[in-house]
N, C-alpha and C. Protein backbone atom coordinates (compact mmCIF):
# COMPACT_ATOMS: atom_id res chain seq x y z
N UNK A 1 0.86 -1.17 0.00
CA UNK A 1 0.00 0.00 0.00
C UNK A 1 0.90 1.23 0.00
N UNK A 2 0.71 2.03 -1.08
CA UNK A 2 1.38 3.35 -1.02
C UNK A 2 1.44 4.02 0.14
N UNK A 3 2.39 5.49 0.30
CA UNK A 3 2.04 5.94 1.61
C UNK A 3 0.54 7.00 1.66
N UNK A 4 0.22 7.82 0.56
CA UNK A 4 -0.76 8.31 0.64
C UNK A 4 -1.95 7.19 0.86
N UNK A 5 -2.38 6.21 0.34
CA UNK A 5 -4.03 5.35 0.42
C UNK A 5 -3.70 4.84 2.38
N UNK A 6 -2.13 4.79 2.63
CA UNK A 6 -2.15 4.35 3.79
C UNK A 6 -2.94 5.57 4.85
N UNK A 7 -2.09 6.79 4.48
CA UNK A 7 -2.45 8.00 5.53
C UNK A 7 -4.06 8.21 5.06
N UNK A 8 -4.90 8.07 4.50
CA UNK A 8 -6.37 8.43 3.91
C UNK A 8 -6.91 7.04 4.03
N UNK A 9 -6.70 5.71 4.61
CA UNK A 9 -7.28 5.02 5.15
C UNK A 9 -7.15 5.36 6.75
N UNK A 10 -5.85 5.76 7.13
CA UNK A 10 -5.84 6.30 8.56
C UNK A 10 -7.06 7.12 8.63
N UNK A 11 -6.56 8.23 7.99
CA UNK A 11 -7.55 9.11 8.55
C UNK A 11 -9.18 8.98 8.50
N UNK A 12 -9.67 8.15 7.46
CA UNK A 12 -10.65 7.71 7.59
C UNK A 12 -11.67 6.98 9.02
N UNK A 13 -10.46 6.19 9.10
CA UNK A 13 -10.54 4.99 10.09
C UNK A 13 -10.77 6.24 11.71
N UNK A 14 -9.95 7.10 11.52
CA UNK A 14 -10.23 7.89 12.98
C UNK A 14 -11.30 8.55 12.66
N UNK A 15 -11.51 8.99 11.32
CA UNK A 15 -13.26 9.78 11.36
C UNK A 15 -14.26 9.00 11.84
N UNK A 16 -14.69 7.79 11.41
CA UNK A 16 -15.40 6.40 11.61
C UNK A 16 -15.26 6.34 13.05
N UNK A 17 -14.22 6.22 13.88
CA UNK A 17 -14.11 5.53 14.91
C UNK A 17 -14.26 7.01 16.26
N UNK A 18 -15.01 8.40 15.35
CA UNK A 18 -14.73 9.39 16.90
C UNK A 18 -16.01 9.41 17.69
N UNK A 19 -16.71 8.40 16.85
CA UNK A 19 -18.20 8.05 17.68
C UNK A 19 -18.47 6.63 17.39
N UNK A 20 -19.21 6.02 18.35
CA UNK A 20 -19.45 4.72 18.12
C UNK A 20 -20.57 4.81 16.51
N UNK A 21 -21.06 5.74 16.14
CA UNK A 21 -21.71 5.65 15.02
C UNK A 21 -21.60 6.80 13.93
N UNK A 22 -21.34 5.98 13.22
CA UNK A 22 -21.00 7.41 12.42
C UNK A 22 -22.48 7.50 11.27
N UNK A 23 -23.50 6.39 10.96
CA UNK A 23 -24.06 6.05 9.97
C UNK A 23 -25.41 6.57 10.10
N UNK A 24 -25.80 6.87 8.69
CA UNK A 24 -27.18 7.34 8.40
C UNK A 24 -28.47 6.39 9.24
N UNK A 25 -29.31 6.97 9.59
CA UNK A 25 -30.12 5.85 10.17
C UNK A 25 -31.88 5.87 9.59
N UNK A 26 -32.79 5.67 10.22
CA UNK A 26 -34.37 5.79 10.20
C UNK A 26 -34.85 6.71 11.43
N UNK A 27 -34.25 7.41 11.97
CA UNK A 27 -34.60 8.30 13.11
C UNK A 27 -35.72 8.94 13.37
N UNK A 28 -36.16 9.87 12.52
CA UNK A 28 -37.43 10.49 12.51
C UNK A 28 -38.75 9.34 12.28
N UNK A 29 -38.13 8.80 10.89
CA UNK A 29 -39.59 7.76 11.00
C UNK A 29 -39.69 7.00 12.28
N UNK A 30 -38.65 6.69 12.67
CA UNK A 30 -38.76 5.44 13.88
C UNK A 30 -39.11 6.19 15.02
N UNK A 31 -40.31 7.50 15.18
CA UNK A 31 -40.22 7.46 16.47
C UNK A 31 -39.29 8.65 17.33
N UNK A 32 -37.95 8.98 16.62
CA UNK A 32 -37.67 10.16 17.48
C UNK A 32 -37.76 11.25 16.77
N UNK A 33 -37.91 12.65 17.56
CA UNK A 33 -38.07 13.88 17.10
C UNK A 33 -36.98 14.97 16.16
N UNK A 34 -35.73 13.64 15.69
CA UNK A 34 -34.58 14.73 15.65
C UNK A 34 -33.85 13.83 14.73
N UNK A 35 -33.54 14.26 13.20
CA UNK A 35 -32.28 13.49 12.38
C UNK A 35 -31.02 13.44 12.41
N UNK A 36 -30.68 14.30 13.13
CA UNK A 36 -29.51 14.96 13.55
C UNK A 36 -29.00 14.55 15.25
N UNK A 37 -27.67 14.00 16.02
CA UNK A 37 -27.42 13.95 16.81
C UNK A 37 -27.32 15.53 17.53
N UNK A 38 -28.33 15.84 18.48
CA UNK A 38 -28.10 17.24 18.80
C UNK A 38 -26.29 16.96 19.56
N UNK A 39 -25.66 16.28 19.73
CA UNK A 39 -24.68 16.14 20.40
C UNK A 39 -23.14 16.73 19.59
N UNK A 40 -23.69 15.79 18.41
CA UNK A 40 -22.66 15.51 17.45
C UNK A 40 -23.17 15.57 15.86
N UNK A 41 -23.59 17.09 15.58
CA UNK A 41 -24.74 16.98 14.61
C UNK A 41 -24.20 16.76 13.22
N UNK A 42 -23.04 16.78 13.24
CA UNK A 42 -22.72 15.91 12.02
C UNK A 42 -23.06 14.28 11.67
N UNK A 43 -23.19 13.91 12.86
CA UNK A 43 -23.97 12.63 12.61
C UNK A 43 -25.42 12.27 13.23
N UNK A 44 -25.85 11.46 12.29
CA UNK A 44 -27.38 11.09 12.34
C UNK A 44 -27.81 10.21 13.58
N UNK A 45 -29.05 11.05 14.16
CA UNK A 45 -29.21 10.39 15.55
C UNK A 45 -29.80 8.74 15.14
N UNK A 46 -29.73 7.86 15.86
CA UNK A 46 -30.26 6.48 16.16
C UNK A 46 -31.50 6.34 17.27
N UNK A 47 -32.08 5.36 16.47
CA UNK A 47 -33.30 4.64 17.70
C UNK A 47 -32.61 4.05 18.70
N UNK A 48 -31.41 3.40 18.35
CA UNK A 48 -31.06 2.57 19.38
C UNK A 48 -30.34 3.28 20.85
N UNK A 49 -29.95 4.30 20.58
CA UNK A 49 -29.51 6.02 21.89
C UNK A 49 -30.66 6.82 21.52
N UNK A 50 -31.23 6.37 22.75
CA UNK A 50 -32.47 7.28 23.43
C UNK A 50 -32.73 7.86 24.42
N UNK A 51 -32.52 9.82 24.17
CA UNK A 51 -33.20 9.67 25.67
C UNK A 51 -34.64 10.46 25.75
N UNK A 52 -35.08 10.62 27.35
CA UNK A 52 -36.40 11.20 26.72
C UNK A 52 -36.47 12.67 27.53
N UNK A 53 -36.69 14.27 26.80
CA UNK A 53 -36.67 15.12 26.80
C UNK A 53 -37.71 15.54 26.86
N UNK A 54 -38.59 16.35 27.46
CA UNK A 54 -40.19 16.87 27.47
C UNK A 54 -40.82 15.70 27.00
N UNK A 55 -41.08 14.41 27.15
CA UNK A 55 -42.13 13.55 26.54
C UNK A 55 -41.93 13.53 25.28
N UNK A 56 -40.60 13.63 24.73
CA UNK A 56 -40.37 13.47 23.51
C UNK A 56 -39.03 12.37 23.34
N UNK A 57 -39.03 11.82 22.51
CA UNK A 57 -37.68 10.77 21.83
C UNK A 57 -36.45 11.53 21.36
N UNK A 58 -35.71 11.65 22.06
CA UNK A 58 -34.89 12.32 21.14
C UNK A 58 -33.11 10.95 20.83
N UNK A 59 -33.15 11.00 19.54
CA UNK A 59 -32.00 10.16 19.28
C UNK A 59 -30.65 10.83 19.37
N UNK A 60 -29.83 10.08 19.90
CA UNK A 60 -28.49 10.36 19.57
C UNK A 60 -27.42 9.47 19.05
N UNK A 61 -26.73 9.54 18.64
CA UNK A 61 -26.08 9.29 17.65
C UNK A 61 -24.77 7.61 18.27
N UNK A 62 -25.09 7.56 19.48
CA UNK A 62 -24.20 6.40 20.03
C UNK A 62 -24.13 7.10 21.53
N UNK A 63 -23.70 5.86 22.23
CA UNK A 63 -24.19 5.49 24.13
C UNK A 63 -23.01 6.96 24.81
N UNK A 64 -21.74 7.11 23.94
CA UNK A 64 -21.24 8.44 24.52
C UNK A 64 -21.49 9.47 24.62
N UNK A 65 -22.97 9.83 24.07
CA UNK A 65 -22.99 11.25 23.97
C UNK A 65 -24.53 11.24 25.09
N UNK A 66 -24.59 10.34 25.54
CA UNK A 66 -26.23 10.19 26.81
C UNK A 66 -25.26 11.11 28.05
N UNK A 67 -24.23 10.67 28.71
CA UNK A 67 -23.76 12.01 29.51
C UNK A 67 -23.20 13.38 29.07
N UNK A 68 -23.27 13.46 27.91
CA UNK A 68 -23.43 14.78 27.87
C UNK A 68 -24.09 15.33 27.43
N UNK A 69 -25.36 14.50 26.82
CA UNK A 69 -26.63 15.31 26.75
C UNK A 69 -27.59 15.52 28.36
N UNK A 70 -26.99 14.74 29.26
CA UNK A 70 -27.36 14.80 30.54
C UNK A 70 -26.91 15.54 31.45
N UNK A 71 -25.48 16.42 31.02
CA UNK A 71 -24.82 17.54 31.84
C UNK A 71 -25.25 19.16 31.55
N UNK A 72 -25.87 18.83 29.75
CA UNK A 72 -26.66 20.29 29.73
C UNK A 72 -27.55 20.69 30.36
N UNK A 73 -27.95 22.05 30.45
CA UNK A 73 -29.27 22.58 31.19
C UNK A 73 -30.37 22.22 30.05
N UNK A 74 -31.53 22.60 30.86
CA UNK A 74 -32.97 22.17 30.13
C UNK A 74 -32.89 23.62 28.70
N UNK A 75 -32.56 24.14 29.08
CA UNK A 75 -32.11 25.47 27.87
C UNK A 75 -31.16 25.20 26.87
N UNK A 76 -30.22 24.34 26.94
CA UNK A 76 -29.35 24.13 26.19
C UNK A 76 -29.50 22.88 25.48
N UNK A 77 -30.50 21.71 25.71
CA UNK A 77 -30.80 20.53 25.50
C UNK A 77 -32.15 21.09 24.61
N UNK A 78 -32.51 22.05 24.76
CA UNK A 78 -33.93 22.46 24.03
C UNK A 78 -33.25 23.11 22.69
N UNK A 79 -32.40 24.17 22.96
CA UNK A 79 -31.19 24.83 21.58
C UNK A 79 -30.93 23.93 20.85
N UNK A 80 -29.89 22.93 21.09
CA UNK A 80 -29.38 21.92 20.29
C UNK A 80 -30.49 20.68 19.95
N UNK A 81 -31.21 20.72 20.52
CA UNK A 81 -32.90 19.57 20.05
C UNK A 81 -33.06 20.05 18.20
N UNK A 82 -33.38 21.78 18.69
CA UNK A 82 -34.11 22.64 17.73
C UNK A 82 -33.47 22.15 16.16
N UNK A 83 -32.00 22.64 16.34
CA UNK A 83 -31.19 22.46 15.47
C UNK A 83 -30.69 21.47 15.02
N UNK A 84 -31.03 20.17 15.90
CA UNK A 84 -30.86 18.69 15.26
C UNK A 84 -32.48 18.14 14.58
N UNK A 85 -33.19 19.25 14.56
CA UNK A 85 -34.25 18.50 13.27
C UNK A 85 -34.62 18.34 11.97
């Protein structure tokens, strides 16, 4: 393997790996309020990271980002909700 396909599989491999999910999902249809990880809104929230916000579903994007959607205030979890839909 050349050295460039080596360094651009690296770097790939660390984009992929800076969340347990990096992949498109069914989010909105399935149930939660948000396509977007309000956490990590470059990636697409999941059914399978759920938490629940005003009586609503909200997905996130893999199991690391549930404490720190749990250290924001109710103001700041409502901001980043908005903008992950």
């Amino acid at each position: 393997m050349n050295k460039i396909a080596l360094v651009a599989t690296a770097a790939l491999a660390l984009a992929l790996g800076a969340c347990a999910s990096n992949k498109s999902s069914q989010s909105a249809s399935m149930g939660v309020v948000n396509s977007k990880c309000p956490i990590v809104p470059s990636h697409a929230s999941t059914t399978k990271t759920v938490v629940e916000f005003k009586g609503q579903k909200v997905g996130l994007c893999c199991a690391g980002c549930i404490a720190k959607w749990n250290a924001l205030s109710d103001a700041d979890k409502q901001a980043r909700l908005d903008a992950a839909k």
